[in-house]
Protein backbone atom coordinates (compact mmCIF):
# COMPACT_ATOMS: atom_id res chain seq x y z
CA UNK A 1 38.92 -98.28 16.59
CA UNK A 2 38.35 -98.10 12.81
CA UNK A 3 35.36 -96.48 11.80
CA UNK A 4 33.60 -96.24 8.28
CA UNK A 5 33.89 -93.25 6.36
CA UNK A 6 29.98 -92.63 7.01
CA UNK A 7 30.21 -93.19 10.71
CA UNK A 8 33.50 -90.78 10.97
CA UNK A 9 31.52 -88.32 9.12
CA UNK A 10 28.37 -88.87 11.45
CA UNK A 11 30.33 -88.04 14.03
CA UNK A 12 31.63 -84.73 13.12
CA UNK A 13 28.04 -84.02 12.47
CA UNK A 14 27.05 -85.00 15.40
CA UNK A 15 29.30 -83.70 17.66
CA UNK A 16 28.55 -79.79 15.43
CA UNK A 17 24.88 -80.56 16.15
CA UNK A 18 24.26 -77.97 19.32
CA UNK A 19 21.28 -80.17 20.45
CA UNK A 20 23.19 -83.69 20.23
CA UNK A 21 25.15 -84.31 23.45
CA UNK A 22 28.56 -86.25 23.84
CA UNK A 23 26.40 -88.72 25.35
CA UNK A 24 24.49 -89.55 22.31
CA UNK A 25 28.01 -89.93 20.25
CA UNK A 26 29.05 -92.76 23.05
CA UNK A 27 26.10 -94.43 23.17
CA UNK A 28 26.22 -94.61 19.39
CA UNK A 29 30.03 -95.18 18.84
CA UNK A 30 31.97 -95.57 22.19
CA UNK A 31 33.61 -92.61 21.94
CA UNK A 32 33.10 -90.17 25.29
CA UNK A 33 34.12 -86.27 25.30
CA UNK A 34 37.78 -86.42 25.21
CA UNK A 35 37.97 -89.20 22.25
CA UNK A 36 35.70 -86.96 20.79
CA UNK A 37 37.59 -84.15 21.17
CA UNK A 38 40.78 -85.84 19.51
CA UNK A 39 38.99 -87.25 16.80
CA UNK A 40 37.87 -84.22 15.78
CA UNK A 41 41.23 -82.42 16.31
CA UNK A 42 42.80 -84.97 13.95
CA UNK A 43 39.62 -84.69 11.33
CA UNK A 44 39.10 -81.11 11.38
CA UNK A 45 41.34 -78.30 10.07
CA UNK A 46 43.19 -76.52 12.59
CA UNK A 47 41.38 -73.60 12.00
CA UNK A 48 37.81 -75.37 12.07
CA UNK A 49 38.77 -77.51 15.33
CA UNK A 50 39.52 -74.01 17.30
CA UNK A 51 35.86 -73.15 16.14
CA UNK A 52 33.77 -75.99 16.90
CA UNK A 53 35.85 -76.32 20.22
CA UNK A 54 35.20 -72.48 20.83
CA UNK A 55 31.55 -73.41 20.39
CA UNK A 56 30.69 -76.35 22.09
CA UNK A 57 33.10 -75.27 25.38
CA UNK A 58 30.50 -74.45 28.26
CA UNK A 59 27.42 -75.02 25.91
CA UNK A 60 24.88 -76.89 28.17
CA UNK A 61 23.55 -78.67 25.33
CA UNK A 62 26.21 -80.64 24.80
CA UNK A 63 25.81 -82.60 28.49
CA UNK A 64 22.91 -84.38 29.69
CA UNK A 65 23.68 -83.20 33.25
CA UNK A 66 23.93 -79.37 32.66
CA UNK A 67 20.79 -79.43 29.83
CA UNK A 68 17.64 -78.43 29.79
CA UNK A 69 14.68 -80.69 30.71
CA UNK A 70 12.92 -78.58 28.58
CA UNK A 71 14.57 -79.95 25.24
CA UNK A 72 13.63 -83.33 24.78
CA UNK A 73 14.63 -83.80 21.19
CA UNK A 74 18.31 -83.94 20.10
CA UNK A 75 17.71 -81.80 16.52
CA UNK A 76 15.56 -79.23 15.22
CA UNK A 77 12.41 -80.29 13.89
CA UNK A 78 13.50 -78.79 10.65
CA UNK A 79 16.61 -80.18 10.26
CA UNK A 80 15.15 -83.41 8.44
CA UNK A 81 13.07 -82.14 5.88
CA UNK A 82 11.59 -85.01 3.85
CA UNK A 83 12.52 -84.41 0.32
């Protein structure tokens, strides 16, 4: 699959986002939990991919199933500031 340079980088922000579960990345780009995982492997630094997988292992957030029903938004409300 060959992806813009805008959608790879929406990805990676995407799947950083703690509110933005993997199934909101395949919806938008076909890509479930393990492509995501390998695409960011072979995006990231080494040192960066142990982080974000570090953080997003076990984070409830990050599954539909396991989340919430209380958050019904996938970002802060202050993460879009109009300019």
């Amino acid at each position: 699959m060959k992806l813009s340079e805008e959608n790879e980088s929406r990805i990676i922000e995407m799947a950083w986002e703690d509110r933005t579960p993997f199934e909101a990345i395949k919806l938008q780009f076909g890509l479930n939990e393990s492509a995501v995982i390998r695409f960011m492997r072979s995006r990231l630094k080494q040192s960066s991919f142990k982080l974000w997988r570090s953080r997003v292992t076990g984070r409830a957030t990050k599954h539909l199933k396991l989340r919430s029903d209380e958050i019904t938004r996938g970002y802060c409300p202050t993460q879009y500031k109009q300019r």
